[in-house]
Structure formats: C-alpha cells, structure tokens
PDB file of N, CA and C in Angstrom:
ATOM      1  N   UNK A   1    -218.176 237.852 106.758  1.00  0.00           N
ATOM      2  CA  UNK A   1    -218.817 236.572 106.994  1.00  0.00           C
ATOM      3  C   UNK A   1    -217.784 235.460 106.810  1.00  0.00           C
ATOM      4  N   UNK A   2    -217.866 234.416 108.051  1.00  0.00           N
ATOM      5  CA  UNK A   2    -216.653 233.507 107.457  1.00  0.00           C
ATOM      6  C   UNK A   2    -217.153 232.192 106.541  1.00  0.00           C
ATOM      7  N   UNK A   3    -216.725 231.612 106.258  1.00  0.00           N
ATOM      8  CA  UNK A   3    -217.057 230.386 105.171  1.00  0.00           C
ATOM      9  C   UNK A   3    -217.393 229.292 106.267  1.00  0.00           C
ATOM     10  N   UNK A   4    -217.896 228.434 105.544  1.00  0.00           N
ATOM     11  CA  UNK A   4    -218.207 227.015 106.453  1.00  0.00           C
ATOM     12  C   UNK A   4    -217.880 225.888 105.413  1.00  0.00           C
ATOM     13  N   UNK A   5    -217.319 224.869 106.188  1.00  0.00           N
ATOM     14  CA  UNK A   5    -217.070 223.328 105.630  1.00  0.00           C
ATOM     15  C   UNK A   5    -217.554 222.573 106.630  1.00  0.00           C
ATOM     16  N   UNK A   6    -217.641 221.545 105.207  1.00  0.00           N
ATOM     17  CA  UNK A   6    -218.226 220.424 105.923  1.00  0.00           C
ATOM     18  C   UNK A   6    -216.887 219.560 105.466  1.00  0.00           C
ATOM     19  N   UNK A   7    -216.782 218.570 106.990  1.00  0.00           N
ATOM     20  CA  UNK A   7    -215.163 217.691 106.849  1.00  0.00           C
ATOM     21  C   UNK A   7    -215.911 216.888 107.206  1.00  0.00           C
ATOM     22  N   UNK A   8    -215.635 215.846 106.200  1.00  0.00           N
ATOM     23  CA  UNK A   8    -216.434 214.080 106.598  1.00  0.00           C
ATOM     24  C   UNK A   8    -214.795 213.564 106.522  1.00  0.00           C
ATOM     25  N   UNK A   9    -215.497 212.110 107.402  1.00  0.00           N
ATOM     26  CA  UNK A   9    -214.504 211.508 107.035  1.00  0.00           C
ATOM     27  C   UNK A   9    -215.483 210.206 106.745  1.00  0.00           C
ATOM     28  N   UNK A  10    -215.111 209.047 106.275  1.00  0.00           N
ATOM     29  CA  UNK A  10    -216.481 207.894 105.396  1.00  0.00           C
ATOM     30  C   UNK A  10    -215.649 206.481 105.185  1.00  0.00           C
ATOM     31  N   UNK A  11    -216.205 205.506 106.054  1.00  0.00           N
ATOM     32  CA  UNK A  11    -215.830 204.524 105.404  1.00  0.00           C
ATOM     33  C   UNK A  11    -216.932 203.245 104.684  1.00  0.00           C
ATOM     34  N   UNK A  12    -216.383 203.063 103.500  1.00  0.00           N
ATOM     35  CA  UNK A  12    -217.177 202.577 101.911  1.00  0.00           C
ATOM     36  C   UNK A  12    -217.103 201.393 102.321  1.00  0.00           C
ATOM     37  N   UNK A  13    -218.076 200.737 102.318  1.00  0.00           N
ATOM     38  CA  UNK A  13    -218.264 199.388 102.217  1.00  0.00           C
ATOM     39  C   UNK A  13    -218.984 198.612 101.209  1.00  0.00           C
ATOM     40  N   UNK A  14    -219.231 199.197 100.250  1.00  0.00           N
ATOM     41  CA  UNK A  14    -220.078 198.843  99.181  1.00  0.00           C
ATOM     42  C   UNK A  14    -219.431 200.259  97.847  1.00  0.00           C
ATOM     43  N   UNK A  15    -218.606 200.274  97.785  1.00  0.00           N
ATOM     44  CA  UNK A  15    -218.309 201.040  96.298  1.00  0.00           C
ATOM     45  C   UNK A  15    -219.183 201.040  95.368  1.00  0.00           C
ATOM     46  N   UNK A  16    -219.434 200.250  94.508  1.00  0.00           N
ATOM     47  CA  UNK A  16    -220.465 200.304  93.491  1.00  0.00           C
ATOM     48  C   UNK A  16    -221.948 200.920  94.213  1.00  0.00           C
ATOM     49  N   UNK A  17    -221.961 200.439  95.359  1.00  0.00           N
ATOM     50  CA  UNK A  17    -223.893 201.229  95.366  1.00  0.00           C
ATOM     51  C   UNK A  17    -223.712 202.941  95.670  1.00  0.00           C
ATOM     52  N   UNK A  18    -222.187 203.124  96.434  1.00  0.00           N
ATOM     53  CA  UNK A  18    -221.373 204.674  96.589  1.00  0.00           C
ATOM     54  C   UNK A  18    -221.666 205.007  96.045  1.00  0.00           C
ATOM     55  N   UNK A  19    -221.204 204.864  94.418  1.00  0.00           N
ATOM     56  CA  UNK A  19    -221.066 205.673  93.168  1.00  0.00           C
ATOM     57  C   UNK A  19    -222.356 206.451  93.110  1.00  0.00           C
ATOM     58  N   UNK A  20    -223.467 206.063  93.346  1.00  0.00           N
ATOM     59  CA  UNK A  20    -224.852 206.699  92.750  1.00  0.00           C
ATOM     60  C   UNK A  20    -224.715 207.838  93.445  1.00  0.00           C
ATOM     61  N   UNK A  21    -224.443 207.516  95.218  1.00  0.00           N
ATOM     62  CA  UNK A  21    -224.265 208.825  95.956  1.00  0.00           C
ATOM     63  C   UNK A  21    -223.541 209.768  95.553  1.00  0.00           C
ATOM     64  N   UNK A  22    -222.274 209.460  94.641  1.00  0.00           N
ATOM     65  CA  UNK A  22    -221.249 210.539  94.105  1.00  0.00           C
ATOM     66  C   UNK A  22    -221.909 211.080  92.764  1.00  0.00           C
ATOM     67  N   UNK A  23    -222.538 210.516  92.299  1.00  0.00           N
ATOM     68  CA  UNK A  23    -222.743 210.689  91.147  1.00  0.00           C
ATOM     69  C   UNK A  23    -223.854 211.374  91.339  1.00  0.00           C
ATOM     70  N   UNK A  24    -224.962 211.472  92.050  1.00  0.00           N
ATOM     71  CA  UNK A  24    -226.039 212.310  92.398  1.00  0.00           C
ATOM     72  C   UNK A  24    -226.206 213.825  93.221  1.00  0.00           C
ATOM     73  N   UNK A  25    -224.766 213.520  93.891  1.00  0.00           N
ATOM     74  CA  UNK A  25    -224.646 214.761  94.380  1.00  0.00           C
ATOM     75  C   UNK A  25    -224.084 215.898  93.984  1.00  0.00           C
ATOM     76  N   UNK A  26    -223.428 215.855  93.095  1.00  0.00           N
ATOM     77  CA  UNK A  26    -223.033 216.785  92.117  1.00  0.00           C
ATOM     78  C   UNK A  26    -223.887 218.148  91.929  1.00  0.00           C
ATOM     79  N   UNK A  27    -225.030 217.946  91.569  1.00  0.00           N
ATOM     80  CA  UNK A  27    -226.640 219.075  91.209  1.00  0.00           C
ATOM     81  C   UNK A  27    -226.905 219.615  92.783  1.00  0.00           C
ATOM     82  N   UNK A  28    -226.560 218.609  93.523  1.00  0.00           N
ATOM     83  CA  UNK A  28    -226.754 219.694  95.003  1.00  0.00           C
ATOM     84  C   UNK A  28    -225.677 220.496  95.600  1.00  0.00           C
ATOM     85  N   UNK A  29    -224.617 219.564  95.430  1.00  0.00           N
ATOM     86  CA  UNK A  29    -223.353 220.707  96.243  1.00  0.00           C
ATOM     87  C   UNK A  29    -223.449 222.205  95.209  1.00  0.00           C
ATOM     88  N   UNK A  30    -223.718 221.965  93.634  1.00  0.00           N
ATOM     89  CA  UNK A  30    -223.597 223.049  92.626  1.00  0.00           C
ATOM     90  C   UNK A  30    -224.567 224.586  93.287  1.00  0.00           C
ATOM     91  N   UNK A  31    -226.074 223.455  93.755  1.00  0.00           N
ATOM     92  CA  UNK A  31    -226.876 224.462  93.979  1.00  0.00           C
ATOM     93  C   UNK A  31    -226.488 225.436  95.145  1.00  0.00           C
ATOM     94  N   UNK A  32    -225.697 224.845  96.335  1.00  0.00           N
ATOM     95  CA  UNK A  32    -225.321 225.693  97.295  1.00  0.00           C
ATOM     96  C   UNK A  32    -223.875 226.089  97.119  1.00  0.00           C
ATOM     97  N   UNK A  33    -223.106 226.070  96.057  1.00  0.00           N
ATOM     98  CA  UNK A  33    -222.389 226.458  95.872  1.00  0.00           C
ATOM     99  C   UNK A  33    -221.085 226.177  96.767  1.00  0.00           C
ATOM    100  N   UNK A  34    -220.849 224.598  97.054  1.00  0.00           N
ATOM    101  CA  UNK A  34    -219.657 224.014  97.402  1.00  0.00           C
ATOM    102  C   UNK A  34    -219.085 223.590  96.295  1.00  0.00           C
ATOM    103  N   UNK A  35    -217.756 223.497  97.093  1.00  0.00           N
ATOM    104  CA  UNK A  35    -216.548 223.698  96.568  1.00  0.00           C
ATOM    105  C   UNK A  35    -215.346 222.973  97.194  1.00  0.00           C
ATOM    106  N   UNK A  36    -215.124 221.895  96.905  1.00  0.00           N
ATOM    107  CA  UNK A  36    -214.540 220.467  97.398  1.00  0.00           C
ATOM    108  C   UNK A  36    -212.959 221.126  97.110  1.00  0.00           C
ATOM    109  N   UNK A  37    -212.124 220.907  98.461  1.00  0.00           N
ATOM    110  CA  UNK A  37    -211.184 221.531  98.817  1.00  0.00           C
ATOM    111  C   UNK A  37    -210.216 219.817  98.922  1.00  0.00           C
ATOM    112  N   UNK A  38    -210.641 218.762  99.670  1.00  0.00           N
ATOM    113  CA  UNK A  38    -210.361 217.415  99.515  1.00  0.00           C
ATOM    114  C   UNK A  38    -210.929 216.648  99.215  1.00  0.00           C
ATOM    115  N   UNK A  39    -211.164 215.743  98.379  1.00  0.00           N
ATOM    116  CA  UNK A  39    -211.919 214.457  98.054  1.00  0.00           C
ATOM    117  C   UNK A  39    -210.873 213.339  98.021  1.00  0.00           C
ATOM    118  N   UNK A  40    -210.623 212.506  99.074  1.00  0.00           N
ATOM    119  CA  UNK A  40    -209.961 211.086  98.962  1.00  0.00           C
ATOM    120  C   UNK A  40    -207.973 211.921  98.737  1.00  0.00           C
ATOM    121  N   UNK A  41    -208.179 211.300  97.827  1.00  0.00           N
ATOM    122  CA  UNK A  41    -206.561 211.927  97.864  1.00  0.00           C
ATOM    123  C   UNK A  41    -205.505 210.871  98.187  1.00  0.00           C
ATOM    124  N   UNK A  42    -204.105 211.218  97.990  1.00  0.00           N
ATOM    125  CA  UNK A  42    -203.238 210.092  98.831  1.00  0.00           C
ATOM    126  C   UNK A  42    -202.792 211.206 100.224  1.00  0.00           C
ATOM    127  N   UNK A  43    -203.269 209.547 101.318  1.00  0.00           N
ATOM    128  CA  UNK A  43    -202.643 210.448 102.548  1.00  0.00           C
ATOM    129  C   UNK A  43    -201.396 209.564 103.352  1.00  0.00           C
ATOM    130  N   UNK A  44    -201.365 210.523 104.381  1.00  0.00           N
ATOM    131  CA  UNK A  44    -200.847 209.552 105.587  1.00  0.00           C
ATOM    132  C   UNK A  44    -200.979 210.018 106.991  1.00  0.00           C
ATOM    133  N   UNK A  45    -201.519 209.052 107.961  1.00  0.00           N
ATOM    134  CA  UNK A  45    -202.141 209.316 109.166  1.00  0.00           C
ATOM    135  C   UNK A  45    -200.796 209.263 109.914  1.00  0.00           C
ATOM    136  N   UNK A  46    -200.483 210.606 110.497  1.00  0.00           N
ATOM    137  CA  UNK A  46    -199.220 210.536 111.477  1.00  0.00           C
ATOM    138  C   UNK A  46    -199.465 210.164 113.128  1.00  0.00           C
ATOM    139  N   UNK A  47    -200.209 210.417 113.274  1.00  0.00           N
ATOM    140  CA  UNK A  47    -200.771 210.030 114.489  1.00  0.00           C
ATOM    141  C   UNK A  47    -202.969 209.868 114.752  1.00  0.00           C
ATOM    142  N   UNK A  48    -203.049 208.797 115.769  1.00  0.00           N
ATOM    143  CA  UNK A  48    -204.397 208.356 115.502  1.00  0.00           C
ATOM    144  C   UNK A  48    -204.996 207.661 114.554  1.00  0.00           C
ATOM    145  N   UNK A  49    -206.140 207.818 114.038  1.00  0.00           N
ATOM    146  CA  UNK A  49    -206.934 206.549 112.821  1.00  0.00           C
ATOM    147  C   UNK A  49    -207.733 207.389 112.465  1.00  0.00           C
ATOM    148  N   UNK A  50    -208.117 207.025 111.074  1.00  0.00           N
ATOM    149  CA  UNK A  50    -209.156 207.903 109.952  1.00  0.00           C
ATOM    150  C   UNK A  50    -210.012 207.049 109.698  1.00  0.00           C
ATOM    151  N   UNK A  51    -211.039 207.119 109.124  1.00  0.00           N
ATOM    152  CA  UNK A  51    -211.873 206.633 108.087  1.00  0.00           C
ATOM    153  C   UNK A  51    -211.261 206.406 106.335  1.00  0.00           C
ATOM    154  N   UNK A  52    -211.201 205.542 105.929  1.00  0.00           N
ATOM    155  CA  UNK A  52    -211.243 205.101 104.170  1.00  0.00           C
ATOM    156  C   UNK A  52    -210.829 206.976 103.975  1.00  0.00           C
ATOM    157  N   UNK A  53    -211.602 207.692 103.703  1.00  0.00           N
ATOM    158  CA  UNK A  53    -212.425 208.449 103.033  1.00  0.00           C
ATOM    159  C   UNK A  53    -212.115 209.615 103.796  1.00  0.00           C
ATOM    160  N   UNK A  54    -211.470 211.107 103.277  1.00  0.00           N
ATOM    161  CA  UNK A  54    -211.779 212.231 103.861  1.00  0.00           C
ATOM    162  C   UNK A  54    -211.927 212.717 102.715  1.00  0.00           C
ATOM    163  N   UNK A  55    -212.955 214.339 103.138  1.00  0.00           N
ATOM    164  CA  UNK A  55    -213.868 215.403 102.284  1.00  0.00           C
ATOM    165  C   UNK A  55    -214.055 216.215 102.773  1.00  0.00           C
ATOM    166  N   UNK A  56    -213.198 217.344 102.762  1.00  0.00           N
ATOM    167  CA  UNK A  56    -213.556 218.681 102.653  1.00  0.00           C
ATOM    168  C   UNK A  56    -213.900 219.473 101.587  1.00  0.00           C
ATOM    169  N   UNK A  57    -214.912 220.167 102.000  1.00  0.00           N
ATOM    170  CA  UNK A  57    -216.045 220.874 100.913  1.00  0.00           C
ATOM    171  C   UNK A  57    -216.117 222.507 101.795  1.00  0.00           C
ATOM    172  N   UNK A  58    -215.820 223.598 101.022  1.00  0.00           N
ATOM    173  CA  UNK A  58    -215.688 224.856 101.472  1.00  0.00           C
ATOM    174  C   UNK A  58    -217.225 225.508 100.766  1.00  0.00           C
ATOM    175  N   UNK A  59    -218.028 226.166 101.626  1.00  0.00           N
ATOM    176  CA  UNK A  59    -219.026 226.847 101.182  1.00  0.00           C
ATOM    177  C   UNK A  59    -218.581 227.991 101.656  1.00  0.00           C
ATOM    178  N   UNK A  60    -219.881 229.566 101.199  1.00  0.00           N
ATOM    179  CA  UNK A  60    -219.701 230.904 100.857  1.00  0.00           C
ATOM    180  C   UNK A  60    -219.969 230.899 102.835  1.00  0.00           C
ATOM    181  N   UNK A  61    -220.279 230.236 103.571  1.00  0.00           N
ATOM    182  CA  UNK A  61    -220.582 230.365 104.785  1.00  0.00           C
ATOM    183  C   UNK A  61    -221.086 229.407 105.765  1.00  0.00           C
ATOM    184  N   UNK A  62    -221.019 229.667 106.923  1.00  0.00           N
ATOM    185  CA  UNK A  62    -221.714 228.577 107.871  1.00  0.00           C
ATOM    186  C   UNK A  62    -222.687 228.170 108.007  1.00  0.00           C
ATOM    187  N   UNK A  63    -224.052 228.959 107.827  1.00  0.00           N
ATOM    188  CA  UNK A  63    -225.254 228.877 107.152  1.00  0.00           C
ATOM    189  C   UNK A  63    -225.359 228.360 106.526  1.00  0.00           C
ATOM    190  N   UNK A  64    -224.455 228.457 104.856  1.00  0.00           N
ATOM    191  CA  UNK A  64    -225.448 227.729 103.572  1.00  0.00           C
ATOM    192  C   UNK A  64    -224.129 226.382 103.672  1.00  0.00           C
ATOM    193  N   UNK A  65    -223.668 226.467 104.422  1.00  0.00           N
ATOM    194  CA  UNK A  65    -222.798 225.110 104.962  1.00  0.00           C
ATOM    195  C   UNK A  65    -224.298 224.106 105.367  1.00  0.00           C
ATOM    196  N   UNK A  66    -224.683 224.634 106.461  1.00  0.00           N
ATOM    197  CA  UNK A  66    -225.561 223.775 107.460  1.00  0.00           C
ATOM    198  C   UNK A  66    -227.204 223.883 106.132  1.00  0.00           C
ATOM    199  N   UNK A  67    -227.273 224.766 105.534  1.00  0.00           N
ATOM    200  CA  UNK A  67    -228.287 224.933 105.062  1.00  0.00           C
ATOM    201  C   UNK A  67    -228.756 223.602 103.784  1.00  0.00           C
ATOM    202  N   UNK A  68    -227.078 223.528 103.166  1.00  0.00           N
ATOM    203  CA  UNK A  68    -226.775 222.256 102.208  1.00  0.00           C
ATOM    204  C   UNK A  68    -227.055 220.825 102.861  1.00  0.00           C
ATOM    205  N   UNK A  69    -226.634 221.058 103.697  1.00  0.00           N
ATOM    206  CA  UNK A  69    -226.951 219.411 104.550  1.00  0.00           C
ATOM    207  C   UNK A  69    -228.173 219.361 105.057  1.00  0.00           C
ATOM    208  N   UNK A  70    -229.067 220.280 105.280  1.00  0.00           N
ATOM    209  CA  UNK A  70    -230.500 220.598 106.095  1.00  0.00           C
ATOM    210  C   UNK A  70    -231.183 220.111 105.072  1.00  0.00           C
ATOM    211  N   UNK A  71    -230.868 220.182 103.489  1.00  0.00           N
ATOM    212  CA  UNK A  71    -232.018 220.380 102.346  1.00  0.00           C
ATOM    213  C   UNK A  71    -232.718 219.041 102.187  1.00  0.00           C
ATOM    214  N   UNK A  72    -233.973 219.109 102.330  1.00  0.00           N
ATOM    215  CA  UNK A  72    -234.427 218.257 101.609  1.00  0.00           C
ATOM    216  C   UNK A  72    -233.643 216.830 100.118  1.00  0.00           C
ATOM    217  N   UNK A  73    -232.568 217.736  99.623  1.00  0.00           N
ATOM    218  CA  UNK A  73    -232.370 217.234  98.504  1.00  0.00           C
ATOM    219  C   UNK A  73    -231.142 216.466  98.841  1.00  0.00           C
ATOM    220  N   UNK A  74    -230.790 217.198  99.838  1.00  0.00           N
ATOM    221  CA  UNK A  74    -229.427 216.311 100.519  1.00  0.00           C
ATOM    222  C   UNK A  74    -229.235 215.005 101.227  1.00  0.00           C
ATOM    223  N   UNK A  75    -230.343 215.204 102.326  1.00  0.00           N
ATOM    224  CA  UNK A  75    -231.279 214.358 102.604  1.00  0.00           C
ATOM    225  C   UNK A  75    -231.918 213.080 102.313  1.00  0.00           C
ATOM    226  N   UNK A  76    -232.118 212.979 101.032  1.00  0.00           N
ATOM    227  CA  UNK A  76    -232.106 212.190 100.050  1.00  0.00           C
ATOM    228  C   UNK A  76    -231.346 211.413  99.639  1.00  0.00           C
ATOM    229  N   UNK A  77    -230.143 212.027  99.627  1.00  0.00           N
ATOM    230  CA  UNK A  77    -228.732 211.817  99.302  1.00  0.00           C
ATOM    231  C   UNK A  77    -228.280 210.723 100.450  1.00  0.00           C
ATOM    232  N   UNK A  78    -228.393 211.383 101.378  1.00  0.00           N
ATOM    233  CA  UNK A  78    -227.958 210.251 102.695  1.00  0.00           C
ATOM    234  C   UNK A  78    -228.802 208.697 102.565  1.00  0.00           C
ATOM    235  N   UNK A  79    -230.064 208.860 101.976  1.00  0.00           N
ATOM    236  CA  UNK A  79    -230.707 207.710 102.026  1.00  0.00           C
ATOM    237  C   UNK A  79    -229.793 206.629 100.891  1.00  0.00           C
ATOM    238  N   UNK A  80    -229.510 207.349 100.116  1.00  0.00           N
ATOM    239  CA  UNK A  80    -228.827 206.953  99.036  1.00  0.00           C
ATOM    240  C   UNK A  80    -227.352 206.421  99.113  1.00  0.00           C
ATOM    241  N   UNK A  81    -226.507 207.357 100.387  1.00  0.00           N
ATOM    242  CA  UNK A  81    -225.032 206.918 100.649  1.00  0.00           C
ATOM    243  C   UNK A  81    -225.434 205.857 101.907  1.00  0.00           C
ATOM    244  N   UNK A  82    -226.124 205.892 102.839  1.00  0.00           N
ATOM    245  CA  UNK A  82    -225.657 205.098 104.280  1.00  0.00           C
ATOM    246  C   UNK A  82    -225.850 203.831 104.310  1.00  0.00           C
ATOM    247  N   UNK A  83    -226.680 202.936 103.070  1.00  0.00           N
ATOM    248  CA  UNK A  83    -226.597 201.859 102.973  1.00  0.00           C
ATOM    249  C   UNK A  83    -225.093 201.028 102.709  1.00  0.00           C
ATOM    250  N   UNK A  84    -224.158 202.120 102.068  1.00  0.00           N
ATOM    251  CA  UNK A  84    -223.259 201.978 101.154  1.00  0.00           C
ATOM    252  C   UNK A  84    -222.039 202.260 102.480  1.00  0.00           C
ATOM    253  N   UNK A  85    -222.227 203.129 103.527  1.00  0.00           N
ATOM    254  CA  UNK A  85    -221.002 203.303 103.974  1.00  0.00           C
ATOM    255  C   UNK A  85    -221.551 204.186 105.365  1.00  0.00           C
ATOM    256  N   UNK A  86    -220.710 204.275 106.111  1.00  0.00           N
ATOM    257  CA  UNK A  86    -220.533 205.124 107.916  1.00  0.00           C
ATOM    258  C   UNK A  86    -219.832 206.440 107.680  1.00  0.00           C
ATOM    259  N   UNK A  87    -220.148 207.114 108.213  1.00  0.00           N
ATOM    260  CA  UNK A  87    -219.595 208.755 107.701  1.00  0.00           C
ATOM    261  C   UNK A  87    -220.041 209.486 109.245  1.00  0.00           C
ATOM    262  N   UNK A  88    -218.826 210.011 109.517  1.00  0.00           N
ATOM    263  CA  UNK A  88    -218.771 211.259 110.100  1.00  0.00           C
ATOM    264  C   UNK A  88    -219.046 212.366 109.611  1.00  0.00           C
ATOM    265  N   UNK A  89    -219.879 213.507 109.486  1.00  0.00           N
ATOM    266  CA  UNK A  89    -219.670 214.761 109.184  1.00  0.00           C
ATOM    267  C   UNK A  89    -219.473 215.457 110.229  1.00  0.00           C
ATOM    268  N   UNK A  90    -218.617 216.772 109.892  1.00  0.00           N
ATOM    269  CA  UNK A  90    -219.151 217.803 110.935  1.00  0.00           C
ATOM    270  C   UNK A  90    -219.244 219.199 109.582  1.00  0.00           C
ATOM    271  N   UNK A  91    -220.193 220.407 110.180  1.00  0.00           N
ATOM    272  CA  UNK A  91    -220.652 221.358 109.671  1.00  0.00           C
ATOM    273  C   UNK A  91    -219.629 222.308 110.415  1.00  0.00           C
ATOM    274  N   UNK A  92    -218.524 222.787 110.027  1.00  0.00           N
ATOM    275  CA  UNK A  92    -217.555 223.649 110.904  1.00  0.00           C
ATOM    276  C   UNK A  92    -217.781 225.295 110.570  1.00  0.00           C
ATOM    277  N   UNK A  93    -217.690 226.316 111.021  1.00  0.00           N
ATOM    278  CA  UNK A  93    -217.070 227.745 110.293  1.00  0.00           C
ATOM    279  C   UNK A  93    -215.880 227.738 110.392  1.00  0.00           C
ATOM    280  N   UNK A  94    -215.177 228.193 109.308  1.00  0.00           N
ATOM    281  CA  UNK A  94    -214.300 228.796 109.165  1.00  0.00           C
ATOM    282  C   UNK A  94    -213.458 229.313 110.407  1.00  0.00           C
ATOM    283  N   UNK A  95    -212.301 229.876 110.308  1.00  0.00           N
ATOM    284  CA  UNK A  95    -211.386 230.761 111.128  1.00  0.00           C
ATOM    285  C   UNK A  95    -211.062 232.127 110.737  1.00  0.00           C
ATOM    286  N   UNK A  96    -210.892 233.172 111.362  1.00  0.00           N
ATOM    287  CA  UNK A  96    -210.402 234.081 110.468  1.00  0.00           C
ATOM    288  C   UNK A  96    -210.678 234.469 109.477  1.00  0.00           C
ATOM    289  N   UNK A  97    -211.734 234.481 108.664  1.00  0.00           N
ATOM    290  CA  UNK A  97    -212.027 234.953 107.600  1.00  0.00           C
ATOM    291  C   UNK A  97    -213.240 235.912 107.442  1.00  0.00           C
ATOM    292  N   UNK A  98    -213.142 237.100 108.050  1.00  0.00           N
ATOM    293  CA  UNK A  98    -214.260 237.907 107.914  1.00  0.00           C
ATOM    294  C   UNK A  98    -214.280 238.565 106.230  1.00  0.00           C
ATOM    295  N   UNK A  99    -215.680 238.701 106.059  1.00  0.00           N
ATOM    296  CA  UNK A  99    -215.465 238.985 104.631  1.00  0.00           C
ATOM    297  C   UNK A  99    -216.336 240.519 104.225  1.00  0.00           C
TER     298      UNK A  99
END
C-alpha cells in the first residue's frame, strides 16, 4: 500500500486567529495518524511563486490521507483556518512505495 500526503501550500493573513487552527489540529492529524514531514521551514523558491506557508504531512496511505480531510472533525478545522488565510491543498499518493 503506498502512503498519501497532503502538500498545502497557505497564505496567513491573520496569524493570531491561525494559531487556534494550529493549535486545534493537533487531536486530529494524531487520530489519523499524520505525520508532518514539512511545516514552514526556511526556504528558497528557485523558480516560480509559493504561498507564505508550505506543509507536508505523510499518512499510512491515500485513503486515510483523503479520509483525514473528509472527517467531520477536520472540517471544522477549515471553518476555523479560512477566515485566517487561502490554502491550496492537494491529497497526493505516494510513489513507489508498495508496502
């Protein structure tokens, strides 16, 4: 089975109302068992334009990839971040990784 991530990229326009979103999501990524591979970081864009904000998050699969963002509880979560900021996600599988 291969793994699935979710790669956002997010730009914050309100930091302080963010925080709740970071701070709340914690109990959900735990429950599906992500596993943040990038959060923010120092970068540099060699070619093209980003968003503020990249996040990669590695789950056990593509399913409980799409299944984490489907939840009800996640869901929630968005009501909670999009006042605060614009975000791309995408729900990707993996490459190569049969398990």
């Amino acid at each position: 089975m291969r793994k699935g991530y979710w790669i956002a990229a997010v730009d914050i326009a309100n930091m302080d109302g963010y925080r709740g979103y970071i701070t709340a999501n914690k109990a959900v990524f735990d429950k599906y068992g992500a596993r943040f591979l990038v959060r923010g970081g120092e970068r540099t864009v060699v070619e093209g334009h980003c968003r503020d904000r990249i996040v990669v998050i590695e789950f056990e699969s593509y399913q409980r990839a799409l299944e984490c963002y489907r939840s009800p509880e996640y869901q929630a979560l968005v009501s909670i971040r999009s006042p605060h900021s614009q975000a791309d996600i995408v729900v990707i599988e993996g490459y190569g990784e049969e398990g």
